[in-house]
Protein backbone atom coordinates (compact mmCIF):
# COMPACT_ATOMS: atom_id res chain seq x y z
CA UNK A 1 -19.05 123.03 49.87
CA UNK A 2 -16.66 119.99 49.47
CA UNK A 3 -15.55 119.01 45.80
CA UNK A 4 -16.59 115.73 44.92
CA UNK A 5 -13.70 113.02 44.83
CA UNK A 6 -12.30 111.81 41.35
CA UNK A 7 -13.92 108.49 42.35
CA UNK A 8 -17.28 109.32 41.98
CA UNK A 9 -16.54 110.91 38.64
CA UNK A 10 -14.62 108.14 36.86
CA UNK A 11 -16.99 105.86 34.45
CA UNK A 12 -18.41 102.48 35.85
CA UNK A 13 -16.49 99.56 34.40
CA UNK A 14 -18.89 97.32 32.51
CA UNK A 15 -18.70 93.32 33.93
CA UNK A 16 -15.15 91.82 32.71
CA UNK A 17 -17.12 88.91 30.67
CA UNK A 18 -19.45 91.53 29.03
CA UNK A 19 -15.98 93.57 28.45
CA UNK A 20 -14.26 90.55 26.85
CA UNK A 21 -17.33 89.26 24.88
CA UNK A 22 -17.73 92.86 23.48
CA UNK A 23 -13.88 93.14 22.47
CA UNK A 24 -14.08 90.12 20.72
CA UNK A 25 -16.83 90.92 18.92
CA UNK A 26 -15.76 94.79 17.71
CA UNK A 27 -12.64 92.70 17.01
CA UNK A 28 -14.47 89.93 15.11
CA UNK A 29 -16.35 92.77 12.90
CA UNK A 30 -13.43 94.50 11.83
CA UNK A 31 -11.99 91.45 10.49
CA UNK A 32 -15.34 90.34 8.69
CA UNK A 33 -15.01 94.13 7.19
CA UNK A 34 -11.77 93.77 6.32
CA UNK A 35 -12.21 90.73 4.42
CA UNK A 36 -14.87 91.72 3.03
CA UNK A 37 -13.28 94.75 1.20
CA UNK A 38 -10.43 92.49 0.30
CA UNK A 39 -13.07 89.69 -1.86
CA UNK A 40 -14.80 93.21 -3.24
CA UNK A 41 -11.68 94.25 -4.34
CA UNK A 42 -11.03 91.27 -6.14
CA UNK A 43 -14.23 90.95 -7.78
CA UNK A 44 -14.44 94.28 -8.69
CA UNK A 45 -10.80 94.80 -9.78
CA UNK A 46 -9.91 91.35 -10.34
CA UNK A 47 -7.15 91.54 -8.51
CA UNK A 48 -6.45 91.44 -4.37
CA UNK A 49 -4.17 94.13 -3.04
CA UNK A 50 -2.02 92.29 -1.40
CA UNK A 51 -0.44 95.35 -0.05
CA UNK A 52 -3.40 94.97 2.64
CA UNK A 53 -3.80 91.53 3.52
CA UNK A 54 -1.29 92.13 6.44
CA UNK A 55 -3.08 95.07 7.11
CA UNK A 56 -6.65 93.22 7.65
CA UNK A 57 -4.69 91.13 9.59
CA UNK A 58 -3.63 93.52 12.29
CA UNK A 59 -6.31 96.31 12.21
CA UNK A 60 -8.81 94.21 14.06
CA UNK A 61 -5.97 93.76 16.81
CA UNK A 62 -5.79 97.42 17.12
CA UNK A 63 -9.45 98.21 16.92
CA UNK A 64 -10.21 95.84 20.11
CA UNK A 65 -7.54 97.05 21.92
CA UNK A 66 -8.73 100.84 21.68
CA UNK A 67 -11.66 99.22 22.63
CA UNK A 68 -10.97 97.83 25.37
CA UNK A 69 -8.53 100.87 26.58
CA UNK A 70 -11.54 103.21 26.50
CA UNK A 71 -12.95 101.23 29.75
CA UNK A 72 -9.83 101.35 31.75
């Protein structure tokens, strides 16, 4: 019996444009979230945290690279 080669286990990569379309998008959603809890915040509160404007910022930078990691 011959073990099957890491090759043939590793996951298929999806098409690079679907890849970038879809990183821009997860990346595009976490920044419409983000903002969104910011405006609630300040309707709800009346006041924005500003503490976390930097953070809605950079989050979606970090989301779609994780993203995009777990493909390669």
């Amino acid at each position: 019996m011959n073990p099957t080669p890491q090759k043939d286990l590793a996951r298929k990569q999806p098409p690079k444009w679907l890849l970038n379309t879809l990183t821009a998008l997860v990346g595009v959603l976490t920044l419409a979230l983000g903002i969104g809890w910011i405006v609630y915040k300040w309707v709800v509160d009346l006041e924005i945290p500003y503490f976390a404007i930097p953070l809605v910022m950079c989050v979606p930078v970090i989301v779609a690279v994780a993203f995009r990691n777990m493909w390669d």
